[in-house]
N, C-alpha and C. Protein backbone atom coordinates (compact mmCIF):
# COMPACT_ATOMS: atom_id res chain seq x y z
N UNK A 1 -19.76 276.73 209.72
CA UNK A 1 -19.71 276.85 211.16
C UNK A 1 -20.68 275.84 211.76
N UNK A 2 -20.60 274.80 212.61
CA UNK A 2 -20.99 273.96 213.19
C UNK A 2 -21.84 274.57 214.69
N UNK A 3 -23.28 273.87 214.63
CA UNK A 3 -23.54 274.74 215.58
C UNK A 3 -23.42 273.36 217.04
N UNK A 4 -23.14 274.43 218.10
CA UNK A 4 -22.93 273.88 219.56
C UNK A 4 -23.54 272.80 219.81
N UNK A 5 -23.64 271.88 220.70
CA UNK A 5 -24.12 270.94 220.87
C UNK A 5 -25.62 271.30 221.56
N UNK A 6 -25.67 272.00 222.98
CA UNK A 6 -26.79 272.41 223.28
C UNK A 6 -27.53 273.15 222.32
N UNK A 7 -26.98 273.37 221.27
CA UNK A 7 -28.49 274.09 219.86
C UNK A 7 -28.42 273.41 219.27
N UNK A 8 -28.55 271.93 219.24
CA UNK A 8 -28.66 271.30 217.80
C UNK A 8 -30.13 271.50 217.66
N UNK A 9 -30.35 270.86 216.05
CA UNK A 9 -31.41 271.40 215.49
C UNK A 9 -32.50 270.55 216.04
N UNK A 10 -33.68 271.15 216.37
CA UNK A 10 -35.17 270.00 217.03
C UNK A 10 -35.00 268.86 215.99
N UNK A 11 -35.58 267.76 216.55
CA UNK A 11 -35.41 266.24 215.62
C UNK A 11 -36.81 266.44 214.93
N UNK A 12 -36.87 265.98 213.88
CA UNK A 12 -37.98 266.07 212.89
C UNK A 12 -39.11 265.27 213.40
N UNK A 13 -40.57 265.67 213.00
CA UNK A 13 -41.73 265.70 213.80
C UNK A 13 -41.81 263.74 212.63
N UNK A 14 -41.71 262.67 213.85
CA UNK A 14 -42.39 261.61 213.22
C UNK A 14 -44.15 261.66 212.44
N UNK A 15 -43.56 260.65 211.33
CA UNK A 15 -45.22 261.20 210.28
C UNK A 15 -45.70 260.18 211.24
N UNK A 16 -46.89 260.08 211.07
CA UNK A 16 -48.13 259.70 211.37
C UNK A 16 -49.00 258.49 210.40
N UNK A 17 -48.95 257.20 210.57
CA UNK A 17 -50.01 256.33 209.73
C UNK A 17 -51.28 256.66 209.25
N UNK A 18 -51.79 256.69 208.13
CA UNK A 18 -52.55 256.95 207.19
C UNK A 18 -53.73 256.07 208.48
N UNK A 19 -53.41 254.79 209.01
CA UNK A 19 -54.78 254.47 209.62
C UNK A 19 -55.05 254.97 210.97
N UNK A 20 -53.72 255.53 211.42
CA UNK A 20 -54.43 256.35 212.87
C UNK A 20 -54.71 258.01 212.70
N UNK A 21 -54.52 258.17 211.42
CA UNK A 21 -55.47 259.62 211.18
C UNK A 21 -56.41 258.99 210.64
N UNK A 22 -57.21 258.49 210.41
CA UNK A 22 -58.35 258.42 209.94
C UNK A 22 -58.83 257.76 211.12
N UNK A 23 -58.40 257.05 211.92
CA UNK A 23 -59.18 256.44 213.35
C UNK A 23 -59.32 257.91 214.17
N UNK A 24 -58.13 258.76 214.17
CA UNK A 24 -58.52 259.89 214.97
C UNK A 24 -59.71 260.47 214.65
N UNK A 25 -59.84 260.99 213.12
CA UNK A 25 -60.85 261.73 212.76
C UNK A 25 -62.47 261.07 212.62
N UNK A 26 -62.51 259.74 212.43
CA UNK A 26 -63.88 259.00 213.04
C UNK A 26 -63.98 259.27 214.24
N UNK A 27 -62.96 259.29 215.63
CA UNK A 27 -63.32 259.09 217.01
C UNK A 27 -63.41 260.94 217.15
N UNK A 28 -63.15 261.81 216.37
CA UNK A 28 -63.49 263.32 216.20
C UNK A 28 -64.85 263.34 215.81
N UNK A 29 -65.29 262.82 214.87
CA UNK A 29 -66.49 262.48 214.11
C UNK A 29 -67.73 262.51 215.20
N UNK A 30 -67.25 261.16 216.26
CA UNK A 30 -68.08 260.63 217.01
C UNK A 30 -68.07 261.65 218.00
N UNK A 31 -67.74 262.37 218.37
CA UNK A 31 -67.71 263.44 219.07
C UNK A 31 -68.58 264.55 218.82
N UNK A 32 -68.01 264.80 217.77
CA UNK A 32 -68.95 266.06 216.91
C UNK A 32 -70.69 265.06 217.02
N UNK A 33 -70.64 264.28 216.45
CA UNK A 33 -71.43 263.64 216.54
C UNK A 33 -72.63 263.88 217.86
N UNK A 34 -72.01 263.60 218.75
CA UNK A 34 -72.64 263.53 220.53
C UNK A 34 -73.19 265.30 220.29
N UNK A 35 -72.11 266.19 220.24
CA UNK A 35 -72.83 267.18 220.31
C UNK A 35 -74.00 267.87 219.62
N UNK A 36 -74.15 267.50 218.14
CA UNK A 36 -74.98 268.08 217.60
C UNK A 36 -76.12 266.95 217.67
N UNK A 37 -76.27 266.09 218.34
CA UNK A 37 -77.53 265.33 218.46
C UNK A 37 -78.07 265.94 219.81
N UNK A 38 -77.19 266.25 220.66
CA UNK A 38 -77.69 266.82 221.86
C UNK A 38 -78.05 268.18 221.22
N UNK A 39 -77.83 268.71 220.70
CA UNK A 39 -78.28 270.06 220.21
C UNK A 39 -79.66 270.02 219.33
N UNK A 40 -79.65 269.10 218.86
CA UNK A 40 -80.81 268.51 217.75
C UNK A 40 -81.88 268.41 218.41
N UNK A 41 -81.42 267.46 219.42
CA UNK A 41 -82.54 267.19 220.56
C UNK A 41 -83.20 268.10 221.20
N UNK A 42 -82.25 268.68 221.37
CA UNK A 42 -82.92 270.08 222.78
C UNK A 42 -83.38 271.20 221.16
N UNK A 43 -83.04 271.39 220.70
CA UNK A 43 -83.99 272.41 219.59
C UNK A 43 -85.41 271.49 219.22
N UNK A 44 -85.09 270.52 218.58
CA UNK A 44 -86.25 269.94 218.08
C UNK A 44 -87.14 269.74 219.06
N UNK A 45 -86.93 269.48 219.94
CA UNK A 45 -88.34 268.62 221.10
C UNK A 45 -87.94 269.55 222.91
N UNK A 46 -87.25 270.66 222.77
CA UNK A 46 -87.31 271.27 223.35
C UNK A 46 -87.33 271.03 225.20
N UNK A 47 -86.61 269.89 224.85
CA UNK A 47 -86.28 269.12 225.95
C UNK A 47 -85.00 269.04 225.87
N UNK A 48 -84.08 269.38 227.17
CA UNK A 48 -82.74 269.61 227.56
C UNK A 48 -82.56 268.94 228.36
N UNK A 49 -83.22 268.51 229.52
CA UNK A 49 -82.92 267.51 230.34
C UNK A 49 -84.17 266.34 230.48
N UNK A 50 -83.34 265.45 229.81
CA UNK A 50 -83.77 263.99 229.50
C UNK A 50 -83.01 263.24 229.76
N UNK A 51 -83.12 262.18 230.62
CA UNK A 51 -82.13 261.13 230.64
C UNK A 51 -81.58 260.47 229.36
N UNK A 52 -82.56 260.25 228.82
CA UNK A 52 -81.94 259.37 227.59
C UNK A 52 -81.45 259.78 226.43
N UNK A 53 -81.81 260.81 226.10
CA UNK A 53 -80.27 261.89 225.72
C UNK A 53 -79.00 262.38 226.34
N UNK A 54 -78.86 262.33 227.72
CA UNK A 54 -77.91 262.29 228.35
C UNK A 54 -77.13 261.28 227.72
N UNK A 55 -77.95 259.55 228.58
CA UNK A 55 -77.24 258.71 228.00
C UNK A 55 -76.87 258.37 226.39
N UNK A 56 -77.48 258.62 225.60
CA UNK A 56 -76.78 258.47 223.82
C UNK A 56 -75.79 259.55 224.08
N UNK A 57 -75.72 260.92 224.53
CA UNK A 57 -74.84 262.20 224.56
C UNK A 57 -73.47 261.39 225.49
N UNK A 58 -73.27 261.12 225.94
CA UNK A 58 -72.00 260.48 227.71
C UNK A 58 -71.37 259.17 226.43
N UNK A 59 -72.79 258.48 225.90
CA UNK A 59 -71.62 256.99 225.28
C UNK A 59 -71.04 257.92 224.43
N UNK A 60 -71.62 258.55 223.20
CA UNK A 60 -70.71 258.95 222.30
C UNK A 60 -69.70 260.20 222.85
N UNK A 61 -69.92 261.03 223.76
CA UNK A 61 -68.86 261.82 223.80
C UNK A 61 -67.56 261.00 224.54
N UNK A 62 -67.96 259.90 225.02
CA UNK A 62 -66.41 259.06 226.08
C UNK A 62 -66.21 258.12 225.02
N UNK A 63 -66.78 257.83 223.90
CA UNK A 63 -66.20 257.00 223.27
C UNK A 63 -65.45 257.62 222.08
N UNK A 64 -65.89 259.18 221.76
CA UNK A 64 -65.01 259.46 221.12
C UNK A 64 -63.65 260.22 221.58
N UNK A 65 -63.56 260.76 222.97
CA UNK A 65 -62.55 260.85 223.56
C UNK A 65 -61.43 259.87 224.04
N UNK A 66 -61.68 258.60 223.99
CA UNK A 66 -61.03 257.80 224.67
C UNK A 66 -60.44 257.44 223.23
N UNK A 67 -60.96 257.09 222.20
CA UNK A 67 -60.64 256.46 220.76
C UNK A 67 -59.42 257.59 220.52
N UNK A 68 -59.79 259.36 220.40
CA UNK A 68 -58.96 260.05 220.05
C UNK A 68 -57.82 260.34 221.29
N UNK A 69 -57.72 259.97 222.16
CA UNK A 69 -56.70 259.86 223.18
C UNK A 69 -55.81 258.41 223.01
N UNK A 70 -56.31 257.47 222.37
CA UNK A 70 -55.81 256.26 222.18
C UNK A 70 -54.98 256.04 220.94
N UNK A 71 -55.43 256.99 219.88
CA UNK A 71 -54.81 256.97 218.88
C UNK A 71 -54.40 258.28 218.48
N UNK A 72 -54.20 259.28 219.34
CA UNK A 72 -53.79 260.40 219.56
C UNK A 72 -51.65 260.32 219.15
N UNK A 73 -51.52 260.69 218.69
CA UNK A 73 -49.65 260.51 218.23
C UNK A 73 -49.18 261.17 219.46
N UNK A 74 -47.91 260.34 219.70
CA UNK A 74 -47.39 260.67 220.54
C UNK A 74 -45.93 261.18 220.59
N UNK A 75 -45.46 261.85 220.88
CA UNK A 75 -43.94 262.34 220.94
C UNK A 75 -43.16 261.11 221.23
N UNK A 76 -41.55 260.97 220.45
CA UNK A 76 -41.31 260.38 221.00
C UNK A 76 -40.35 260.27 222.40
N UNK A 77 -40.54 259.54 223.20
CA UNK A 77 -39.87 259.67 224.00
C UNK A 77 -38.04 259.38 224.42
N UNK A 78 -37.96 261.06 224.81
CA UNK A 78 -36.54 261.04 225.02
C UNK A 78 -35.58 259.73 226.12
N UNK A 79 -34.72 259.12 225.67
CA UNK A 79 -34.15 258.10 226.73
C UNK A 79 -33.36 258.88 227.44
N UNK A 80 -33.51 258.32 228.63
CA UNK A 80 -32.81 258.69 229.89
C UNK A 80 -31.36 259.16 229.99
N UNK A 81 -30.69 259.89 230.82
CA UNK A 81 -29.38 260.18 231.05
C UNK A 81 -28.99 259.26 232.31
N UNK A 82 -27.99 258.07 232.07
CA UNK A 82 -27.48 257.63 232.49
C UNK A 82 -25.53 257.67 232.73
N UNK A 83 -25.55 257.47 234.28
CA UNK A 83 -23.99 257.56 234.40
C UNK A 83 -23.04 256.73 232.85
N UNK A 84 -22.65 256.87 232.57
CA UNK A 84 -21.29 255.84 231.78
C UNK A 84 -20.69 254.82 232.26
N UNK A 85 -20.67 254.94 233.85
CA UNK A 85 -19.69 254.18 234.80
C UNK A 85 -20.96 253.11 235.53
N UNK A 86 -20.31 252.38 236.05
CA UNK A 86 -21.09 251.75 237.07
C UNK A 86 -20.74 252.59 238.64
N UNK A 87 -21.76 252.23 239.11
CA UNK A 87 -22.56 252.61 240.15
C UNK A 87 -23.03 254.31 240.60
């Protein structure tokens, strides 16, 4: 039994390159990273608001968000429904 056209089966999940999972999980890294130095910081020296832990905390947390948004996989995208006919 053939199933309907509106249920065909979901299209299979595209794999993923061996070098943009490992770029994801460095720019995860760098993330994790930002937080537990800010945490390090404020336990060890008991200082929470410091500028210059801010700033090392802001580069690494936007640089590892932007890296894992950049090399983040993406669906692919469905093409458009267009008439058959002209105009």
């Amino acid at each position: 039994m053939s199933t309907p056209p509106d249920e065909a089966a979901p299209e299979p999940r595209a794999e993923v390159s061996l070098h943009r999972r490992v770029s994801f999980g460095l720019f995860a890294l760098l993330l994790a990273a930002a937080v537990a130095f800010y945490l390090w910081w404020g336990i060890g020296y008991g200082d929470w608001l410091d500028n210059g832990v801010y700033a090392v905390t802001i580069v690494l947390v936007l640089f590892g968000l932007a890296g894992m948004w950049l090399v983040a996989p993406t669906p692919p995208a469905a093409a458009p429904d267009r008439p058959a006919g002209p105009g």
